[in-house]
Protein backbone atom coordinates (compact mmCIF):
# COMPACT_ATOMS: atom_id res chain seq x y z
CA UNK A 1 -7.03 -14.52 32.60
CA UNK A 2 -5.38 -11.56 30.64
CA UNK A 3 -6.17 -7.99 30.98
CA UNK A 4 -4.49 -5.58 28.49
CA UNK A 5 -4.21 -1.94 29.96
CA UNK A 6 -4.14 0.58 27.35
CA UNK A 7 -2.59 3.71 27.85
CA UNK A 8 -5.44 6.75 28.27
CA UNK A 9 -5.71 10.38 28.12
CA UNK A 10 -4.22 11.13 25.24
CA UNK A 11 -5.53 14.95 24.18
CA UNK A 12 -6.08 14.11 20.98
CA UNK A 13 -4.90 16.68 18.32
CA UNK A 14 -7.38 18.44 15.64
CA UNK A 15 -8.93 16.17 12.85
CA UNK A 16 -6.42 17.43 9.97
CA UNK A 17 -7.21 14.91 7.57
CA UNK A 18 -8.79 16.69 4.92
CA UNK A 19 -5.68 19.16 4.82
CA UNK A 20 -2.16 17.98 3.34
CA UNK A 21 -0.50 19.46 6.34
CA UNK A 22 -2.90 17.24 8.89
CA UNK A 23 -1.04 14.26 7.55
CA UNK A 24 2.36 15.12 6.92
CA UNK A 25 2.56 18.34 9.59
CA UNK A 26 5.47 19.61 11.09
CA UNK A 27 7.95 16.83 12.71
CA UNK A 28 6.68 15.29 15.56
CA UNK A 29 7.87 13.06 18.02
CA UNK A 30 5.76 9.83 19.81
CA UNK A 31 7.87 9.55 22.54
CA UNK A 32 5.12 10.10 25.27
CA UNK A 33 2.90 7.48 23.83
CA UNK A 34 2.60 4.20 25.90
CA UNK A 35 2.88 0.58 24.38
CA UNK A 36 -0.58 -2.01 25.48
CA UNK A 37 0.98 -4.34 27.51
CA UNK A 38 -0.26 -7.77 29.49
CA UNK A 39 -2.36 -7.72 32.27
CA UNK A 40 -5.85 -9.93 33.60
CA UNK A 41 -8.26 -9.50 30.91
CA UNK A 42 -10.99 -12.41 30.18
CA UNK A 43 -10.47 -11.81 25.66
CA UNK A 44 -6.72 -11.47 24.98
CA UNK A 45 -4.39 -13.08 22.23
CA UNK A 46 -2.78 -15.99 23.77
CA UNK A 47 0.88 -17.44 22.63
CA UNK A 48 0.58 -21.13 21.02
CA UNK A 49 3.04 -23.44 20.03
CA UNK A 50 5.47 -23.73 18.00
CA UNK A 51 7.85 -20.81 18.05
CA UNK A 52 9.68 -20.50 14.73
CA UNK A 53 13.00 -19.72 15.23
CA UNK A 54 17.06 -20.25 13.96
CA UNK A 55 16.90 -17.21 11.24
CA UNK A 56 19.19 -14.83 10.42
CA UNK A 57 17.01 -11.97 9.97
CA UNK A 58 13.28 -12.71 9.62
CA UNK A 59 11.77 -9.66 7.63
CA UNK A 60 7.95 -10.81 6.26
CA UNK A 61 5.88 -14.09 6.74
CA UNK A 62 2.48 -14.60 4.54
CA UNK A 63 -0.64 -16.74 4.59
CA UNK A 64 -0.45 -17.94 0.68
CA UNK A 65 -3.65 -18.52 -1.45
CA UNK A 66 -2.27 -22.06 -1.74
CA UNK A 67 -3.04 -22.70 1.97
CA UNK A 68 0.87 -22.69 2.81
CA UNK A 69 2.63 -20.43 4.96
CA UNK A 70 5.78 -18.46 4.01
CA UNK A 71 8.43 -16.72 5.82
CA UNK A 72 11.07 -14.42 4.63
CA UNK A 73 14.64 -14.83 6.03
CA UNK A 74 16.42 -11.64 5.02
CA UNK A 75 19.69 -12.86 6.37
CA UNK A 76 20.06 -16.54 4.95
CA UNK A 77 18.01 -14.47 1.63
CA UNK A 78 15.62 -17.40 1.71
CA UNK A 79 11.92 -18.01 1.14
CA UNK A 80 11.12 -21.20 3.88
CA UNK A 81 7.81 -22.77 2.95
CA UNK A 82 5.65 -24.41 5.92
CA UNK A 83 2.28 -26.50 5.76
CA UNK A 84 -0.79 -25.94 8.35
CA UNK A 85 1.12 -27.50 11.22
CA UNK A 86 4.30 -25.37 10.72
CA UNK A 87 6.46 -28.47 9.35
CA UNK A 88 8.85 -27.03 6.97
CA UNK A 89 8.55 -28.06 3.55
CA UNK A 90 11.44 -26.28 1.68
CA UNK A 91 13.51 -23.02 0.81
CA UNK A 92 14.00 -21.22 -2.04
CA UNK A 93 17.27 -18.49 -2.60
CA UNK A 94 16.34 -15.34 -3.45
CA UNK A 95 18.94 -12.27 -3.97
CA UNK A 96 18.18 -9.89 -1.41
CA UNK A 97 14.47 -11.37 -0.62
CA UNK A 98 13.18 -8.68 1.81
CA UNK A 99 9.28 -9.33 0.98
CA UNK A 100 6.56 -11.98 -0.18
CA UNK A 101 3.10 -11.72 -1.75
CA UNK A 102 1.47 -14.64 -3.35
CA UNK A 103 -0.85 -14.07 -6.78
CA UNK A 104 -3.91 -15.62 -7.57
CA UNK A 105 -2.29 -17.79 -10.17
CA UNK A 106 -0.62 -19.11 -7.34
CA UNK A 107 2.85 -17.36 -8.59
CA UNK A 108 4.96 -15.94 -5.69
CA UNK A 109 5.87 -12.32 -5.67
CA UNK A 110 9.57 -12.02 -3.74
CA UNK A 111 11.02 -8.34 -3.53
CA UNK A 112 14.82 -9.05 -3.57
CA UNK A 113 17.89 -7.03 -5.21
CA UNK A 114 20.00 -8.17 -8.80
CA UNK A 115 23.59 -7.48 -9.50
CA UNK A 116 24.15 -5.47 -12.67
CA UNK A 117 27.09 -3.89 -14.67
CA UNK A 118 26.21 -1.01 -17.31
CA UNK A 119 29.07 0.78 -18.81
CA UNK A 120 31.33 -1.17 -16.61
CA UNK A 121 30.57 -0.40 -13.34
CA UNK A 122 28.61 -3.07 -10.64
CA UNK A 123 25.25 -1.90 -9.17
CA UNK A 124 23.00 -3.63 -6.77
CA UNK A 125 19.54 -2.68 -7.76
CA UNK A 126 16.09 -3.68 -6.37
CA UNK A 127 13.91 -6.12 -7.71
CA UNK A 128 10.76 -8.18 -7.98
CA UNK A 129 10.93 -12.14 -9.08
CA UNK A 130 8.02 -13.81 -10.06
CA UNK A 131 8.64 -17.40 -9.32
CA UNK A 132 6.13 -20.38 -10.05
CA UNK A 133 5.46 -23.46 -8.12
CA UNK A 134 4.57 -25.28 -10.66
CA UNK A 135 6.54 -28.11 -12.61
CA UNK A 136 4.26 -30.25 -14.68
CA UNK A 137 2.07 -32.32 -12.08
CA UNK A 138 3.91 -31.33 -9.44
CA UNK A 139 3.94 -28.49 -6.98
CA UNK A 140 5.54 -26.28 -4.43
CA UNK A 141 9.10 -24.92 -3.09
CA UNK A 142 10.66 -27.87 -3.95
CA UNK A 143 10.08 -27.55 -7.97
CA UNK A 144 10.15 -23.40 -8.00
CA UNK A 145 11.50 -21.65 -10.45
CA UNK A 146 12.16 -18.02 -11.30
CA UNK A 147 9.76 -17.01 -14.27
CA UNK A 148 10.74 -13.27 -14.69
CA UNK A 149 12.76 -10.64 -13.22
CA UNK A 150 11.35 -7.41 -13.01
CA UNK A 151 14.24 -4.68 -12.20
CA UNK A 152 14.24 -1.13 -11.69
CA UNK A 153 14.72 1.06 -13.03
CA UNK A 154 11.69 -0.68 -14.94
CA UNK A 155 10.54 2.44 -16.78
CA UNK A 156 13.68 4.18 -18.17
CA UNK A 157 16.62 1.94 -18.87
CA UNK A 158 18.71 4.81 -19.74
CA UNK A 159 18.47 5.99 -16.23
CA UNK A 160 20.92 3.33 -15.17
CA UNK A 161 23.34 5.72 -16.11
CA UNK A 162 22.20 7.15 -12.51
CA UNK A 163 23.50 4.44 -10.61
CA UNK A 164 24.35 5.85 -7.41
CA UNK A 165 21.16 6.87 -6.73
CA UNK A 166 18.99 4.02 -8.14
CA UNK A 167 20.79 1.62 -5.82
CA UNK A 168 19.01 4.13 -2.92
CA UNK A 169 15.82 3.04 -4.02
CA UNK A 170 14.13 0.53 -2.19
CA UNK A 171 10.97 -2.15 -2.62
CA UNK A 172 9.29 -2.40 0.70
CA UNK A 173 6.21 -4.38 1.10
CA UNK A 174 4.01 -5.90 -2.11
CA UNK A 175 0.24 -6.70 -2.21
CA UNK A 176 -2.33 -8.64 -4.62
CA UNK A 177 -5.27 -7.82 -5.97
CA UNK A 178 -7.77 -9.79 -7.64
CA UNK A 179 -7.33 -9.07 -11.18
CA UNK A 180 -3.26 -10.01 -10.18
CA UNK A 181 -2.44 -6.23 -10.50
CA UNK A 182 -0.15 -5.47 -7.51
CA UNK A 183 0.99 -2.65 -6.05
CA UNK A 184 4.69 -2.09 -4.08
CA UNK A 185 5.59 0.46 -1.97
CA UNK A 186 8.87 2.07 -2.76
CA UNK A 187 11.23 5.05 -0.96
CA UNK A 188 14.19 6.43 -2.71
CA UNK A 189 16.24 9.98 -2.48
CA UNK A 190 14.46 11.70 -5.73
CA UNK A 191 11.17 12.91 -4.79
CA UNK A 192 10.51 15.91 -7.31
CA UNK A 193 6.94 15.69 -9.24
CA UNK A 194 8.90 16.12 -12.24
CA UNK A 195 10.69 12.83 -12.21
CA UNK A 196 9.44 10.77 -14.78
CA UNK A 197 8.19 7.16 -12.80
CA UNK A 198 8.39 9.46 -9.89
CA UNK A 199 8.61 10.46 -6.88
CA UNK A 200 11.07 7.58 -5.64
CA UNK A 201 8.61 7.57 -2.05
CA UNK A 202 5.47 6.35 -3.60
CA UNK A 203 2.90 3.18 -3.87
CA UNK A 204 3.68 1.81 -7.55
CA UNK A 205 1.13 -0.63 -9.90
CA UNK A 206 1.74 -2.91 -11.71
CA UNK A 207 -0.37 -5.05 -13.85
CA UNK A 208 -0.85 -8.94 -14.20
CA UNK A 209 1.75 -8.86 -16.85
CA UNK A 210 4.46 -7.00 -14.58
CA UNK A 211 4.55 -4.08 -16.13
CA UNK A 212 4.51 -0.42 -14.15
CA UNK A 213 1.48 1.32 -14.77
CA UNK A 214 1.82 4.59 -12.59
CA UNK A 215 2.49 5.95 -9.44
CA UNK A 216 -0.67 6.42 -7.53
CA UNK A 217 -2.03 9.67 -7.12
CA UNK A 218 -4.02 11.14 -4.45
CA UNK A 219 -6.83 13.41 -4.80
CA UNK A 220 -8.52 15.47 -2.73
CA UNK A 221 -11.19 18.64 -3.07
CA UNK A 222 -8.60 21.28 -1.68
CA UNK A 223 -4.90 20.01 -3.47
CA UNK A 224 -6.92 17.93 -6.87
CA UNK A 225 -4.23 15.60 -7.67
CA UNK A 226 -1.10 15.30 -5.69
CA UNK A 227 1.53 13.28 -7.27
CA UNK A 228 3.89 13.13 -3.86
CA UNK A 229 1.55 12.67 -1.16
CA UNK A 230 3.09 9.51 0.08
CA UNK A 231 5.98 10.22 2.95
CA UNK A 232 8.25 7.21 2.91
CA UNK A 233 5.80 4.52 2.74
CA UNK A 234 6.18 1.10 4.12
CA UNK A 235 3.58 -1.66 5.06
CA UNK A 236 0.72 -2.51 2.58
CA UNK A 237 -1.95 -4.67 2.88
CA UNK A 238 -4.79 -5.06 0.34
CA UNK A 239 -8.46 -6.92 0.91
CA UNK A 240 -8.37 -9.72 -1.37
CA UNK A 241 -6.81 -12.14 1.03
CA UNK A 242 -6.82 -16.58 1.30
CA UNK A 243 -8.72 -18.28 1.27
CA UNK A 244 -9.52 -18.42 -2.23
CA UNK A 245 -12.50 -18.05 -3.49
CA UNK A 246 -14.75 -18.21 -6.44
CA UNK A 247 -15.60 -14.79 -6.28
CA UNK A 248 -12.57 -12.64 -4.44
CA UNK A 249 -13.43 -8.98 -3.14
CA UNK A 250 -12.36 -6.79 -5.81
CA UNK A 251 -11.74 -4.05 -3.98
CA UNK A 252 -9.20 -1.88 -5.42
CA UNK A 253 -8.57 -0.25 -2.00
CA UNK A 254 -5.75 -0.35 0.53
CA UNK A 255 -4.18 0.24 3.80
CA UNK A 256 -0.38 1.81 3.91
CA UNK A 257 2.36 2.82 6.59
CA UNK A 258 4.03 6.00 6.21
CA UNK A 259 7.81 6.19 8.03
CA UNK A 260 8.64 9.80 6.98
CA UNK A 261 8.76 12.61 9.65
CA UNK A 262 6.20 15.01 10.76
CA UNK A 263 3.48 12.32 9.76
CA UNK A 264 0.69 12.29 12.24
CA UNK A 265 -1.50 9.64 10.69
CA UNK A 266 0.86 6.86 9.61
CA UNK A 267 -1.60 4.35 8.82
CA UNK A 268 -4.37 5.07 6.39
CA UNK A 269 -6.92 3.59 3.82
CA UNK A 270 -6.78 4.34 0.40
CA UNK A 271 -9.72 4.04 -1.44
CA UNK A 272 -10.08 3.81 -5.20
CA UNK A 273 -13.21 5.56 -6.95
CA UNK A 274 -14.24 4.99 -10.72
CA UNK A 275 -17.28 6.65 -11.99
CA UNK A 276 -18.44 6.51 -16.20
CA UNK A 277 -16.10 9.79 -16.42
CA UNK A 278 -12.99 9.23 -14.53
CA UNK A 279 -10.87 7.17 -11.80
CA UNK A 280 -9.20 8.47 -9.01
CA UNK A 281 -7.87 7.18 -5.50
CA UNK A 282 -8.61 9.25 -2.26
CA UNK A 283 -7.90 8.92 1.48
CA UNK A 284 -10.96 7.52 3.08
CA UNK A 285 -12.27 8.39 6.04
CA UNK A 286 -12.18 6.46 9.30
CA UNK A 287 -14.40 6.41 12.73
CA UNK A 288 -12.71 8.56 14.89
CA UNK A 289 -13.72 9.76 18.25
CA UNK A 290 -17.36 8.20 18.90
CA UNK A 291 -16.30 6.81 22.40
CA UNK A 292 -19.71 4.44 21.76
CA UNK A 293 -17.29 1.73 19.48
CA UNK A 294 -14.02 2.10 21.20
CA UNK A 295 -11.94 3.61 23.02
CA UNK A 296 -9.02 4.00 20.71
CA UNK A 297 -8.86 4.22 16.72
CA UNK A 298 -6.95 3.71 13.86
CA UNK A 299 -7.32 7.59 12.54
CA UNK A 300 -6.40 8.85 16.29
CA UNK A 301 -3.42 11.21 15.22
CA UNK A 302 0.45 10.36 16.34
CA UNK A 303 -1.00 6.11 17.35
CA UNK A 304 1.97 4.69 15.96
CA UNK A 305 5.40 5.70 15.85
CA UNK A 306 6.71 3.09 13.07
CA UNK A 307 4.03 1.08 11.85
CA UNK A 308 5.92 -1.95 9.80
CA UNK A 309 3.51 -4.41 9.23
CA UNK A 310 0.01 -4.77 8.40
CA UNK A 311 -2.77 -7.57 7.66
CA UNK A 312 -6.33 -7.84 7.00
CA UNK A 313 -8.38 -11.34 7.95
CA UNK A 314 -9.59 -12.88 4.74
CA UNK A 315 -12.60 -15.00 6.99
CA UNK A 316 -15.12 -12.17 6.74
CA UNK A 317 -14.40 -10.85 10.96
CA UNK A 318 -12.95 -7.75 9.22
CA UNK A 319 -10.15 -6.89 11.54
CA UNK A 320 -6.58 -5.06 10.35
CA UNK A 321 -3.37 -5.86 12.08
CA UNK A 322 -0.53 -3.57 12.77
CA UNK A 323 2.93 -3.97 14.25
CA UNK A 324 4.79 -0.86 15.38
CA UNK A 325 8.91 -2.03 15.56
CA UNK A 326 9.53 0.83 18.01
CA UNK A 327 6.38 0.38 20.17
CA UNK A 328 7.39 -3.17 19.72
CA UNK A 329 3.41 -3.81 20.11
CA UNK A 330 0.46 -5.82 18.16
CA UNK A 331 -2.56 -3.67 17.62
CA UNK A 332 -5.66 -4.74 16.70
CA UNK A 333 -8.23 -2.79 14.66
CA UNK A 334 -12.10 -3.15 12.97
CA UNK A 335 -11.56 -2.05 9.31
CA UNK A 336 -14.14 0.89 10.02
CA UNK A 337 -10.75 2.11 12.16
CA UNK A 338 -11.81 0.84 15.67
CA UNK A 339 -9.76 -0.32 18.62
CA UNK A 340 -10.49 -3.54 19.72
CA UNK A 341 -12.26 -6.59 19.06
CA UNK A 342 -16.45 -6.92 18.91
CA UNK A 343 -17.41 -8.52 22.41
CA UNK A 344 -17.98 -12.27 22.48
CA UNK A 345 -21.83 -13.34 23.42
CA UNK A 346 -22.80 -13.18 26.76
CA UNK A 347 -20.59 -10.12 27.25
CA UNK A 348 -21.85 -6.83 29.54
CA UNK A 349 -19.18 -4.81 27.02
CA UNK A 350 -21.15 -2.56 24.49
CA UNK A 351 -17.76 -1.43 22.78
CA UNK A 352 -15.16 -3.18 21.39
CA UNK A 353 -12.39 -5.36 23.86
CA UNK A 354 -9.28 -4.06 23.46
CA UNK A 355 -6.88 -6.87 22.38
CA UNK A 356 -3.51 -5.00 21.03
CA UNK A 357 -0.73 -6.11 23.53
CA UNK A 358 3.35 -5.61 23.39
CA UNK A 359 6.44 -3.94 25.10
CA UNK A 360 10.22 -4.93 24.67
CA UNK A 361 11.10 -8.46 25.20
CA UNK A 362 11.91 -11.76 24.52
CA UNK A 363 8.80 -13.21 26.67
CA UNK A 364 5.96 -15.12 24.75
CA UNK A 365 3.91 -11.94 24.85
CA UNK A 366 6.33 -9.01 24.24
CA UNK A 367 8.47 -8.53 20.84
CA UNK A 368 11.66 -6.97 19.86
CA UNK A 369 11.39 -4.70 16.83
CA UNK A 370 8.43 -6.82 15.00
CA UNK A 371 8.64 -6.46 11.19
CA UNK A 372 5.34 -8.03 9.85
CA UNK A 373 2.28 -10.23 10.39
CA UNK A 374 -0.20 -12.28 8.90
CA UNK A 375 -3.57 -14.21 10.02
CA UNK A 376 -4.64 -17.56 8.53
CA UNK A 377 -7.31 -19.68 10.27
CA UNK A 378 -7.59 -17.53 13.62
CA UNK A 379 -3.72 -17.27 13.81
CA UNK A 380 -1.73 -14.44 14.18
CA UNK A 381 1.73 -14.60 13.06
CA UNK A 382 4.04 -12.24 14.15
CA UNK A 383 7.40 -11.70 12.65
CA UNK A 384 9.53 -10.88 15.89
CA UNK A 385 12.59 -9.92 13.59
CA UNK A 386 14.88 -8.35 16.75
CA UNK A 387 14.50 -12.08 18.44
CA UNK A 388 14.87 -13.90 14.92
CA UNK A 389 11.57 -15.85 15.63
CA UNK A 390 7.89 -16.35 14.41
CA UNK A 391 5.42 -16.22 17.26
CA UNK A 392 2.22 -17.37 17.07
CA UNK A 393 -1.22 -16.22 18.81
CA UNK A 394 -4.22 -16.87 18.77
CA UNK A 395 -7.84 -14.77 20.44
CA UNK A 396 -8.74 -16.45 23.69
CA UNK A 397 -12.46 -16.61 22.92
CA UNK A 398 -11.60 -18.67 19.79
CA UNK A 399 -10.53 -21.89 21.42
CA UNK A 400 -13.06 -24.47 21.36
């Protein structure tokens, strides 16, 4: 059996979250926090076959709403589609693909860069293709095609006569919702309030007809509305996740990474609010602290030191995923913000099992700078991106 020893007595820092300055702080280093690593424990996430390897440079890998499975090769700029049983079914080039979401219509959603030339000079620029599946009766890599380009700058085109700086903005990580809005997290060197379709760090949204809406916002009591609260943001993950369903959560709220420096709480849940009057989106709050649920949390200040990846199970067991590339670790939370996994029945645990594992390696059950993950049908997929693989786990209690 596997035991996973978690690193313990941590003096946790004050509960800043209501304040500006509890999240973004002064800069901070993680180097004294552990990474969970293998040991005997009875509920642990156990490595199943296959391994996905020969990429170049894996960088995302998603569960689609068509019940396929998609992984991003950064290096050979591919989209590789895969059925249930991991056989590979295709690839699709994309310029520059970096990141994957997949729509409800079923289109794909591939972040990716375009070559451009305004006033004669060559720029590289981020984008976002929307490619369908679709080809009369038929269906799937093999028939894809690219339906529209979406470039940025998408808001001003006269600001491609700033070049040199738009080519430093970046498209990170993309996420659904169930209307087919989407937001996209985005960093960039420009981060005044004044910049119109700014701050370049920011979570962007776009609507079903890719078109930018805003930047979002975040408001709080103290601040009201603060336009750059977002310190290079990264990993995204929203709730409306496969399988699909008649009736999809339409929950407007989401989880995001934050990168930047001096950021205690690098993972947090955004929540969006509309009342008859107005609409606004606001940090919510986490458990933190009540040692009866775990004995870690999501909210505990300075837990992750760069948070990559993130994924929410779309089967109703309400647990978020998050790989940390320098912790090189898997950790495993409720979406209330706790630690662990519920105990199975028949357990003498009253709080959760903690079931986050890691450290640097090329071993079934240790990573190398992991990038993403994703979770379809009890599996775990973790995009190993330093070893160029796809591993594969899955909960011990969940075999049959």
């Amino acid at each position: 059996m596997n035991r996973i020893k978690i690193l313990l007595g941590i003096a946790l820092l004050p509960w800043l979250l209501s304040s500006c300055e509890g999240f973004f702080g002064k800069k901070i280093t993680t180097d004294f926090l552990g990474v969970p690593v293998f040991e005997v424990r009875p509920v642990a996430y156990i490595p199943i076959q296959p391994v996905l390897s020969g990429y170049l440079d894996p960088t995302d890998v998603m569960a689609g709403f068509d019940e396929l499975l998609y992984v991003v090769d950064k290096g050979a700029q591919q989209v590789i589609c895969y059925d249930q049983g991991f056989r590979e079914l295709g690839r699709l080039n994309v310029p520059g693909a970096k990141a994957i979401a997949q729509d409800l219509r079923l289109d794909l959603l591939v972040l990716g860069t375009v070559d451009t030339v305004v006033n004669s000079v060559s720029y590289r620029l981020n984008a976002i293709y929307r490619i369908g599946l679709k080809s009369g009766t038929n269906y799937g890599i093999p028939y894809a095609s690219i339906k529209k380009l979406i470039v940025h700058p998408f808001y001003v085109t006269a600001n491609l006569s700033k070049g040199p700086l738009l080519e430093q903005v970046v498209f990170n990580k993309i996420a659904v919702l169930a209307d087919n809005f989407y937001y996209v997290t985005r960093n960039g060197p420009v981060n005044t309030t004044t910049q119109f379709g700014g701050p370049d760090d920011g979570v962007i949204l776009f609507d079903d007809q890719d078109r930018y809406r805003s930047n979002i916002e975040i408001f709080s009591q103290e601040f009201g509305n603060i336009r750059d609260y977002f310190k290079k943001p990264f990993g995204l993950v929203t709730f409306v996740q496969p399988p699909q369903r008649v009736n999809p959560s339409t929950s407007r709220d989401f989880f995001v990474t934050s990168l930047g420096d001096g950021v205690a709480l690098r993972t947090q849940l955004i929540g969006y609010t509309q009342t008859e009057d107005n609409a606004f989106y606001s940090v919510r709050t986490l458990a933190v602290g009540d040692t009866t649920k775990s004995t870690r949390f999501l909210y505990d200040p300075l837990r992750f030191a760069k948070p990559t990846g993130l994924a929410i199970t779309g089967d109703g067991t309400n647990y978020l995923f998050v790989v940390d590339s320098e912790k090189d670790s898997l950790f495993q939370f409720t979406n209330a913000g706790a630690e662990g996994v519920v105990p199975p029945p028949g357990s003498q645990e009253t709080r959760n099992i903690i079931a986050s594992f890691g450290g640097r390696g090329n071993a079934l059950n240790q990573f190398f700078e992991p990038r993403a993950v994703a979770y379809f049908r009890r599996v775990v997929m973790v995009v190993d991106g330093g070893n160029k693989r796809i591993l594969l786990y899955r909960l011990s209690t969940d075999f049959q």
